[in-house]
C-alpha atoms as a PDB file:
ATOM      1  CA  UNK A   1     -17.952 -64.036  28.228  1.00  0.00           C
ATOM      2  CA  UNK A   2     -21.236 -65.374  27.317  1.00  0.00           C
ATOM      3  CA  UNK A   3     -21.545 -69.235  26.678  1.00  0.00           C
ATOM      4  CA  UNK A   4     -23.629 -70.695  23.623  1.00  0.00           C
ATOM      5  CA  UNK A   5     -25.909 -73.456  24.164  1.00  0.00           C
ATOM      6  CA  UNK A   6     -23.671 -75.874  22.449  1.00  0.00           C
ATOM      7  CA  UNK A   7     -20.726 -74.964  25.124  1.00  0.00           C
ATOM      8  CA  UNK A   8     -23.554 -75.259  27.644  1.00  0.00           C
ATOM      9  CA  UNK A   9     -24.770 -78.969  26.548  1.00  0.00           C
ATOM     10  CA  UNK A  10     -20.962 -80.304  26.271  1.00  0.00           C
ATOM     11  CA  UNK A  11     -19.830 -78.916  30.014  1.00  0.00           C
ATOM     12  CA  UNK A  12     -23.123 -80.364  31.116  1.00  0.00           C
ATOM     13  CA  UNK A  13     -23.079 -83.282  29.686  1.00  0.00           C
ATOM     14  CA  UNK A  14     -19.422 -83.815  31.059  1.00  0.00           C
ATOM     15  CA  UNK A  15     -20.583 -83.067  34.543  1.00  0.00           C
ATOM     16  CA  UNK A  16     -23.511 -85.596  34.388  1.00  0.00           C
ATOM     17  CA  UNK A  17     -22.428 -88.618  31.888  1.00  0.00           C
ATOM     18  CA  UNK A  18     -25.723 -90.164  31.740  1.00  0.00           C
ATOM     19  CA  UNK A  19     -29.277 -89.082  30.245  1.00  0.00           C
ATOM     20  CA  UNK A  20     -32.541 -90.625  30.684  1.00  0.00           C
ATOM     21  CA  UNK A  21     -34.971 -89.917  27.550  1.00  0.00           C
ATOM     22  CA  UNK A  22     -38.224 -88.778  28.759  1.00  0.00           C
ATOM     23  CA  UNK A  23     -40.263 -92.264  27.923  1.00  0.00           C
ATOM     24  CA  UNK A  24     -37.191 -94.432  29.415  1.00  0.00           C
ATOM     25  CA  UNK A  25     -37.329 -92.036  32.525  1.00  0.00           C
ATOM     26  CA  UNK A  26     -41.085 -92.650  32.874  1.00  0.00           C
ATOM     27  CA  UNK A  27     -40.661 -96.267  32.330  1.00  0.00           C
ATOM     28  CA  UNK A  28     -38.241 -96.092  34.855  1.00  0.00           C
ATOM     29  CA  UNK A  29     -40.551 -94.487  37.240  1.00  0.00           C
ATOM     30  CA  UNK A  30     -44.182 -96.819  36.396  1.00  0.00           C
ATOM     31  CA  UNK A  31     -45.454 -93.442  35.661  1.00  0.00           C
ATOM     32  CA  UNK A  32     -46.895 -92.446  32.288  1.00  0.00           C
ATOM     33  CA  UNK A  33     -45.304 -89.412  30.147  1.00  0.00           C
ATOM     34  CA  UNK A  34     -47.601 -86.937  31.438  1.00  0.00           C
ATOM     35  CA  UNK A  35     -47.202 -87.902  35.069  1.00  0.00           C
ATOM     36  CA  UNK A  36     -43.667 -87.506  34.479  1.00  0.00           C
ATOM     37  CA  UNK A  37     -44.207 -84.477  32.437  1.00  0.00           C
ATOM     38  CA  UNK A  38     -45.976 -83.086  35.285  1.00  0.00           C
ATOM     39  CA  UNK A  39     -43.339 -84.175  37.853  1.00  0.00           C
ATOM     40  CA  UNK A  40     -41.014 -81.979  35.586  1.00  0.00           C
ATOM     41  CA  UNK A  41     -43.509 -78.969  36.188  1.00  0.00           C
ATOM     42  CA  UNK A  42     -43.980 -78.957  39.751  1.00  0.00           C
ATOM     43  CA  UNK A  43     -39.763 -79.283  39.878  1.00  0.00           C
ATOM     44  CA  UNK A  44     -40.041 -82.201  41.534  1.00  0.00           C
ATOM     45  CA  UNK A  45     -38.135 -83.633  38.983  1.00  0.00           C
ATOM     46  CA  UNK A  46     -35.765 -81.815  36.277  1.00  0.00           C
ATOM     47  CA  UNK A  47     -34.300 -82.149  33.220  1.00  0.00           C
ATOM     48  CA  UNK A  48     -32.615 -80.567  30.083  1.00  0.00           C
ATOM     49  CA  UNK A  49     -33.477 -80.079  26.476  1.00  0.00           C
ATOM     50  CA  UNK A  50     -29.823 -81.357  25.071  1.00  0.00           C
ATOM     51  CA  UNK A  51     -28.358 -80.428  21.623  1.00  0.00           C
ATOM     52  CA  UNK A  52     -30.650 -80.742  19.061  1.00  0.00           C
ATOM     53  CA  UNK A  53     -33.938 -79.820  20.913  1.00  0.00           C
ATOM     54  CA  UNK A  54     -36.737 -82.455  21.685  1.00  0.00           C
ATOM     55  CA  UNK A  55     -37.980 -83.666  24.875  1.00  0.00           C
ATOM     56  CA  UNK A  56     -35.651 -82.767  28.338  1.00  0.00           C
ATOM     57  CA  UNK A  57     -33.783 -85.630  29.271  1.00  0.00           C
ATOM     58  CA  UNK A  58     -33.120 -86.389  33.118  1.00  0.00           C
ATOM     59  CA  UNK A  59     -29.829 -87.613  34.794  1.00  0.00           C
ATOM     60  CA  UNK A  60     -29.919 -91.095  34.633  1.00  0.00           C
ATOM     61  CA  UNK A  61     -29.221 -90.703  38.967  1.00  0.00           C
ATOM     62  CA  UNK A  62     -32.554 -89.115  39.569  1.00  0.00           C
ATOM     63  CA  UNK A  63     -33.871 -91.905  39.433  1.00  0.00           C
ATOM     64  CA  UNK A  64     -33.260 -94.575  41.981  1.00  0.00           C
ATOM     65  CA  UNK A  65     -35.161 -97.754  42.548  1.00  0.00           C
ATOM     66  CA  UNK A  66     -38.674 -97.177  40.930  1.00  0.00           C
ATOM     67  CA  UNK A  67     -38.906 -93.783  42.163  1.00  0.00           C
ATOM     68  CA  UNK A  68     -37.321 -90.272  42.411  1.00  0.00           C
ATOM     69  CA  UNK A  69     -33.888 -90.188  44.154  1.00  0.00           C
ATOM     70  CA  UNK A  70     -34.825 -89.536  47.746  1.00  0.00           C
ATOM     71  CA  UNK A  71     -34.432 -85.787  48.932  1.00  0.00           C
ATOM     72  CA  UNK A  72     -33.809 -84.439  45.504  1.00  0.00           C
ATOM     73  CA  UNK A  73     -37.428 -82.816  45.089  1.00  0.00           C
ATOM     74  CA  UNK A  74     -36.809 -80.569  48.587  1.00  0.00           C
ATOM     75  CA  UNK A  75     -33.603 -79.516  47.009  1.00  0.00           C
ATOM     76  CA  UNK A  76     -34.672 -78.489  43.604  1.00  0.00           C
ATOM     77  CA  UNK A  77     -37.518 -76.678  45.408  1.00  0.00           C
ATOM     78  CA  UNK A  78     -34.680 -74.633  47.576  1.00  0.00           C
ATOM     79  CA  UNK A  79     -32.906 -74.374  44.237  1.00  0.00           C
ATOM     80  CA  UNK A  80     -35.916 -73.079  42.349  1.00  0.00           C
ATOM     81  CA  UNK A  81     -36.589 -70.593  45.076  1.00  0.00           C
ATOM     82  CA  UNK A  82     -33.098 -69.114  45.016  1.00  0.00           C
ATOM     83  CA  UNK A  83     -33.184 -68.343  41.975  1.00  0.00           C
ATOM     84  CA  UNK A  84     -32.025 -71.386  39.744  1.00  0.00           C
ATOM     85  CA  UNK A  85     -33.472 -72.673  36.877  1.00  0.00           C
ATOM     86  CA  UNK A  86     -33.110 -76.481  35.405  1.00  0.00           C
ATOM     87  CA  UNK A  87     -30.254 -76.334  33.753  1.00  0.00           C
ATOM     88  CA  UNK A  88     -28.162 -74.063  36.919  1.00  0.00           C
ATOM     89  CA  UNK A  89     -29.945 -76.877  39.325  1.00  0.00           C
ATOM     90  CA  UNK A  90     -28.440 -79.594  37.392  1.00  0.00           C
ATOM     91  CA  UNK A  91     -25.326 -77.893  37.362  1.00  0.00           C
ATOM     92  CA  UNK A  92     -25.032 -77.385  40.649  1.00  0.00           C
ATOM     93  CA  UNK A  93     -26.053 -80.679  41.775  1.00  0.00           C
ATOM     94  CA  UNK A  94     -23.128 -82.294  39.585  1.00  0.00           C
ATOM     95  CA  UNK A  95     -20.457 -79.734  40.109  1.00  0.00           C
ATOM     96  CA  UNK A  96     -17.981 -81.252  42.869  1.00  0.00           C
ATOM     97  CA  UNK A  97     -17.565 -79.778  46.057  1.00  0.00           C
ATOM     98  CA  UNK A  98     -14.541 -80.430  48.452  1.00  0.00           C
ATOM     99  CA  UNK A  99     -16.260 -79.556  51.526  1.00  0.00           C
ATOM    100  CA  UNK A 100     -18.507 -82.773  50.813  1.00  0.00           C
ATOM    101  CA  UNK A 101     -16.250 -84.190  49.751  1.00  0.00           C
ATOM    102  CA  UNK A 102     -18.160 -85.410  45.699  1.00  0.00           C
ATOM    103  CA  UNK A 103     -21.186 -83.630  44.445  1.00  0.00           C
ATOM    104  CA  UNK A 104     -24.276 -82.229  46.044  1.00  0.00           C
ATOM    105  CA  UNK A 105     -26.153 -85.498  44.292  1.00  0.00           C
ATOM    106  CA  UNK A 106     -22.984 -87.944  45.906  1.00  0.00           C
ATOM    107  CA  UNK A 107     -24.098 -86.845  48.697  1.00  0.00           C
ATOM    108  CA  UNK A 108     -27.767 -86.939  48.173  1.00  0.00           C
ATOM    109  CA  UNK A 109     -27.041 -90.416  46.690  1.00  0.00           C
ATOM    110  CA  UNK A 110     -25.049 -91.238  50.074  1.00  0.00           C
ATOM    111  CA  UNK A 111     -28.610 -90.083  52.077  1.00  0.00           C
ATOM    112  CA  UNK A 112     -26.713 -87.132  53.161  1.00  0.00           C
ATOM    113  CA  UNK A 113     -29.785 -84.928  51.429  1.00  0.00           C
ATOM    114  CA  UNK A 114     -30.335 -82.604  54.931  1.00  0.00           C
ATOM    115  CA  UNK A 115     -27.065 -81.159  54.641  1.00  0.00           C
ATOM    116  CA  UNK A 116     -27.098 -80.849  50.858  1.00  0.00           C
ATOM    117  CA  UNK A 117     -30.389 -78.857  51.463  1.00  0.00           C
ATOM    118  CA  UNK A 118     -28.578 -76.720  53.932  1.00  0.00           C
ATOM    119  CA  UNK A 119     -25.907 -75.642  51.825  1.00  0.00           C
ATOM    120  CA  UNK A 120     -28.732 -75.063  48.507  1.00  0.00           C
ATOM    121  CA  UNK A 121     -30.766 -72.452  51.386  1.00  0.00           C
ATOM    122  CA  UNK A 122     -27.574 -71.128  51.733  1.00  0.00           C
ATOM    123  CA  UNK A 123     -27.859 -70.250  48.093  1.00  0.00           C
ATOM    124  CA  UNK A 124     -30.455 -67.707  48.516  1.00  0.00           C
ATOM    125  CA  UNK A 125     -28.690 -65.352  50.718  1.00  0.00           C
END
């Protein structure tokens, strides 16, 4: 069964709870729009167009004291290389795994980003 983008939006909303508007995210960051923009296009950064189009919006969680959440830009890059795009990444990152025990970004979070990265190479094969 194929999913429409509105079923897509509400399950991943529900797995991340909190959006950052592009402007608040590069407010957040003491980088300008572009910069962030740009952070967004090398994927060291992502986020999702929600419901209703506009500008992507990034989990709130990506970004961590002034600065991208530690280890997350190696992991979308493993993500990105096995095959994911923004919206799986995000996914993945949220959906909860017992053998963590949480969420790839709990554990990321927790500086457990290594094994997290491990598990994403383990993606590709």
């Amino acid at each position: 069964m194929t999913l429409t983008v509105a079923q897509i939006d509400r399950e991943t909303d529900q797995l991340v709870g909190e959006w950052l508007p592009l402007p608040q995210a590069a407010e957040k960051l003491g980088l300008s729009i572009g910069r962030t923009k740009q952070l967004l296009k090398d994927k060291k950064l992502v986020g999702a167009r929600r419901s209703g189009g506009g500008q992507p919006q990034i989990p709130s969680v990506f970004v961590a004291d002034g600065d991208v959440l530690k280890g997350l830009p190696g992991t979308l890059t493993v993500l990105a290389d096995a095959g994911y795009d923004e919206v799986e990444s995000i996914r993945w990152l949220f959906t909860p795994d017992d053998s963590l025990p949480g969420s790839p970004i709990d554990a990321i979070v927790k500086g457990r980003h290594t094994e997290v990265k491990r598990r994403a190479q383990a993606l590709g094969f």
